[in-house]
C-alpha atoms as a PDB file:
ATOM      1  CA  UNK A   1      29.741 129.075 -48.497  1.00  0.00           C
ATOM      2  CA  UNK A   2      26.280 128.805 -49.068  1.00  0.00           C
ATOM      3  CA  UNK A   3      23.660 131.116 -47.158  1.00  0.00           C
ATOM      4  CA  UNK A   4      20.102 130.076 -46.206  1.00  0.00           C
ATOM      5  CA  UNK A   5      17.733 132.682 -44.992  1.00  0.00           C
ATOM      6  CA  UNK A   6      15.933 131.402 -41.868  1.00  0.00           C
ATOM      7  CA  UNK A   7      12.337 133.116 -42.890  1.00  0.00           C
ATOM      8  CA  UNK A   8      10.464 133.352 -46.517  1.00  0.00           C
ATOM      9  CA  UNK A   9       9.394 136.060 -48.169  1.00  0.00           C
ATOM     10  CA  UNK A  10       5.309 136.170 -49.121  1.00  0.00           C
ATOM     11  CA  UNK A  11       3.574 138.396 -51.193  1.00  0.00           C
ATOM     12  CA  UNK A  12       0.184 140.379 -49.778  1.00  0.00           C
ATOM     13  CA  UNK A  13      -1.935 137.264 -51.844  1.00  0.00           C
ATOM     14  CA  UNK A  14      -0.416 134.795 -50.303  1.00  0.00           C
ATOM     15  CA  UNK A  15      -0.168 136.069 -46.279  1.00  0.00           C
ATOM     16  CA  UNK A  16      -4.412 136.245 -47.179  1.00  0.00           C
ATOM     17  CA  UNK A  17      -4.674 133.169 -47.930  1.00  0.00           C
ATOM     18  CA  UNK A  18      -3.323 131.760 -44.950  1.00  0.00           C
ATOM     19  CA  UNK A  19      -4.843 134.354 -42.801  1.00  0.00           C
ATOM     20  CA  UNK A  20      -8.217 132.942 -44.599  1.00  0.00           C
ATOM     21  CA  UNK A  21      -7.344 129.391 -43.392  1.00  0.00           C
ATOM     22  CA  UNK A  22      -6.672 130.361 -39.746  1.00  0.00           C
ATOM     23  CA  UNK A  23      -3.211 128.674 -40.428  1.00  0.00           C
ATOM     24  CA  UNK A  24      -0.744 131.479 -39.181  1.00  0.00           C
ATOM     25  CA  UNK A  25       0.026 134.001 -36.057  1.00  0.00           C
ATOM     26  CA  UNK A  26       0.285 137.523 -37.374  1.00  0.00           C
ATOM     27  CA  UNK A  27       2.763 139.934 -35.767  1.00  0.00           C
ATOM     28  CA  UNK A  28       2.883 143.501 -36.348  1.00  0.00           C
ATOM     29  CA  UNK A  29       6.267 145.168 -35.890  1.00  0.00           C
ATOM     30  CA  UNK A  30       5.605 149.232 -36.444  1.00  0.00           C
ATOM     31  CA  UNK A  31       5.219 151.605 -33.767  1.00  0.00           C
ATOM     32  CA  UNK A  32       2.908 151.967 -31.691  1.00  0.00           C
ATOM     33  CA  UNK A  33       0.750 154.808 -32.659  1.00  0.00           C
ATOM     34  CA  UNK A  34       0.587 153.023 -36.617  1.00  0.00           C
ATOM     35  CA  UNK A  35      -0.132 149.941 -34.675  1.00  0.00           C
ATOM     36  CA  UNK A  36      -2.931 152.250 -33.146  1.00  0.00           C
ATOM     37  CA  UNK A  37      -3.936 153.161 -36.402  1.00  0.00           C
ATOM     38  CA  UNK A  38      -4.423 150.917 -38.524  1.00  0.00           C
ATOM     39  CA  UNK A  39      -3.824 146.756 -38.646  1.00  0.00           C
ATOM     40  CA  UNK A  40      -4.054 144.292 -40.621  1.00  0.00           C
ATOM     41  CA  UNK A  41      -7.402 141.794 -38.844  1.00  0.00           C
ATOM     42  CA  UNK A  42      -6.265 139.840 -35.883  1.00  0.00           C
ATOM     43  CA  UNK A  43      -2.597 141.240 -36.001  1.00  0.00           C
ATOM     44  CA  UNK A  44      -0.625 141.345 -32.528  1.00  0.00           C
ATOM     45  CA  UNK A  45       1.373 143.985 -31.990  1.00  0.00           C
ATOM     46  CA  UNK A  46       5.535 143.106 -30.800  1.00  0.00           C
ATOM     47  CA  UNK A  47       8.503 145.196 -30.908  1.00  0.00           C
ATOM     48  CA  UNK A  48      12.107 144.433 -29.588  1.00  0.00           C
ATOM     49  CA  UNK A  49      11.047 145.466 -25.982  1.00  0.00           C
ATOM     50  CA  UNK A  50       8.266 143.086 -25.700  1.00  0.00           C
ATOM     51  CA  UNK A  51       9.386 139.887 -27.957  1.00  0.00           C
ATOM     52  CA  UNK A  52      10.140 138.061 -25.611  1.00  0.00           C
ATOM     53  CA  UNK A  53       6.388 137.809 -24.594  1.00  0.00           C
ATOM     54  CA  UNK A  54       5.216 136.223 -27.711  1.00  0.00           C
ATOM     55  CA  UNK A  55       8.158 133.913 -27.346  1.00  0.00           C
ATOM     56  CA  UNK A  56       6.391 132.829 -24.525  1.00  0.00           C
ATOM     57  CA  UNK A  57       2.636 132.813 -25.395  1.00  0.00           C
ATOM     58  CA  UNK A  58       2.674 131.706 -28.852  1.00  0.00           C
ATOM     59  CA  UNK A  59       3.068 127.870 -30.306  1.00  0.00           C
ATOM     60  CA  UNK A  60       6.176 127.505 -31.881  1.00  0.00           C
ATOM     61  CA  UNK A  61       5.202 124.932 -34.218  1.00  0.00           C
ATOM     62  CA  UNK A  62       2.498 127.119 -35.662  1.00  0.00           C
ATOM     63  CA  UNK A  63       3.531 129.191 -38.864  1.00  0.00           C
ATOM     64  CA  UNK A  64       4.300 133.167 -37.957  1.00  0.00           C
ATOM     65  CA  UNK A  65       3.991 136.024 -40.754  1.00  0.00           C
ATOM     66  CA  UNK A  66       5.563 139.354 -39.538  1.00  0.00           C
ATOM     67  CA  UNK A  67       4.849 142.647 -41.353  1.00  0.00           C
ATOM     68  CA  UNK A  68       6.433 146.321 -40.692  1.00  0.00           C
ATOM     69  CA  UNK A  69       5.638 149.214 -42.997  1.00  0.00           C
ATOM     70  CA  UNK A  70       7.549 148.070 -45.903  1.00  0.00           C
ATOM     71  CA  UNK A  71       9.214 144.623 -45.549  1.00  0.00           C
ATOM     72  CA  UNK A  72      12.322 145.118 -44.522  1.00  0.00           C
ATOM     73  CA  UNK A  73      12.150 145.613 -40.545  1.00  0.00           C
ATOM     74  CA  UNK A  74      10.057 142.857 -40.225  1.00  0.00           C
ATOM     75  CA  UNK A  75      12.934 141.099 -41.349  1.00  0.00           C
ATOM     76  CA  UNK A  76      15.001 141.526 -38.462  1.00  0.00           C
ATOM     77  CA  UNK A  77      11.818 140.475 -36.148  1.00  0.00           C
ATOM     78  CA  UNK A  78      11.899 137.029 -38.119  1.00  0.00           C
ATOM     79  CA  UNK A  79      15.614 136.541 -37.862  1.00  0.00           C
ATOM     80  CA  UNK A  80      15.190 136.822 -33.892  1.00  0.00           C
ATOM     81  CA  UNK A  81      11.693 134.492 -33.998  1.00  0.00           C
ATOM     82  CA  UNK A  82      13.834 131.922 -35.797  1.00  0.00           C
ATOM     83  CA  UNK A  83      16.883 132.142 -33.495  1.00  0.00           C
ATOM     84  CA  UNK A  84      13.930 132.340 -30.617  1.00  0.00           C
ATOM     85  CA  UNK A  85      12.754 128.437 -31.906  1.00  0.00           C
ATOM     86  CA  UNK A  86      10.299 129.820 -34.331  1.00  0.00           C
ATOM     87  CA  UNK A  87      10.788 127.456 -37.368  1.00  0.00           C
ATOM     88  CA  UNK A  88       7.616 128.384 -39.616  1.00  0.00           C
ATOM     89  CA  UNK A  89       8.566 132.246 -40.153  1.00  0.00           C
ATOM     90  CA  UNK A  90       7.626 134.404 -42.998  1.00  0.00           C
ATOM     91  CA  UNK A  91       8.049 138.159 -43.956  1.00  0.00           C
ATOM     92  CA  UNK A  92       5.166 139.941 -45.575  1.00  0.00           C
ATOM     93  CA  UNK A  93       7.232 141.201 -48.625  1.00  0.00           C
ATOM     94  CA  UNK A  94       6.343 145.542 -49.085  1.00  0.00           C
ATOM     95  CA  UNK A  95       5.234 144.976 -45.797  1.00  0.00           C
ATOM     96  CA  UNK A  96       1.795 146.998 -44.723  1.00  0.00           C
ATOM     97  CA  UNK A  97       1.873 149.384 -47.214  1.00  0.00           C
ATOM     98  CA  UNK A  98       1.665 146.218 -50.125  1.00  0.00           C
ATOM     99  CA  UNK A  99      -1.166 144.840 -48.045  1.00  0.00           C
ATOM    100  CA  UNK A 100      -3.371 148.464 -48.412  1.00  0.00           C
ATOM    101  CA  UNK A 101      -2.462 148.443 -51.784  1.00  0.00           C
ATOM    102  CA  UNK A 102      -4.061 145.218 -52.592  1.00  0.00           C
ATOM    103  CA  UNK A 103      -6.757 145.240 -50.174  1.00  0.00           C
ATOM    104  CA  UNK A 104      -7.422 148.442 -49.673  1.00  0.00           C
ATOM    105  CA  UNK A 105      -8.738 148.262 -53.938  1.00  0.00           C
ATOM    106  CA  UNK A 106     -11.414 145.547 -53.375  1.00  0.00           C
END
């Protein structure tokens, strides 16, 4: 049985360069206060309570790049935006914390 993950994976470079091109929605899945914070430019800010409202208010046909604090509860945000009808998902892999590392540097 063969097992196809319904997101990819992108590195801190790569979710920039799309962000650059105005090509992709990006979702920011930490709590509130971090949210609060600090973000990465232009980020929205979901959690499991209020999903639902970006299923609603967001083109599903337009690529989606979620992000947590390290990359792996983002995950389970992208699983749910696929099964939502979300078919251009990514994961920002090391999540926030790779994104200050690179950019924070520059």
């Amino acid at each position: 049985m063969v097992f196809f993950l319904k997101y990819k994976s992108i590195n801190a470079q790569q979710a920039k360069k799309l962000l650059d091109e105005n090509q992709i929605t990006l979702v920011d899945t930490r709590e509130h206060e971090s949210y609060q914070k600090s973000h990465i430019p232009g980020a929205i800010h979901i959690h499991d309570n209020n999903i639902h409202q970006l299923d609603s208010s967001i083109d599903k046909t337009k690529p989606i790049l979620c992000y947590c604090y390290k990359g792996k509860g983002s995950r389970l945000v992208c699983k749910k935006l696929y099964k939502a009808g979300f078919r251009l998902v990514f994961n920002l892999k090391g999540g926030y914390e790779s994104w200050e590392i690179v950019f924070s540097t520059l």
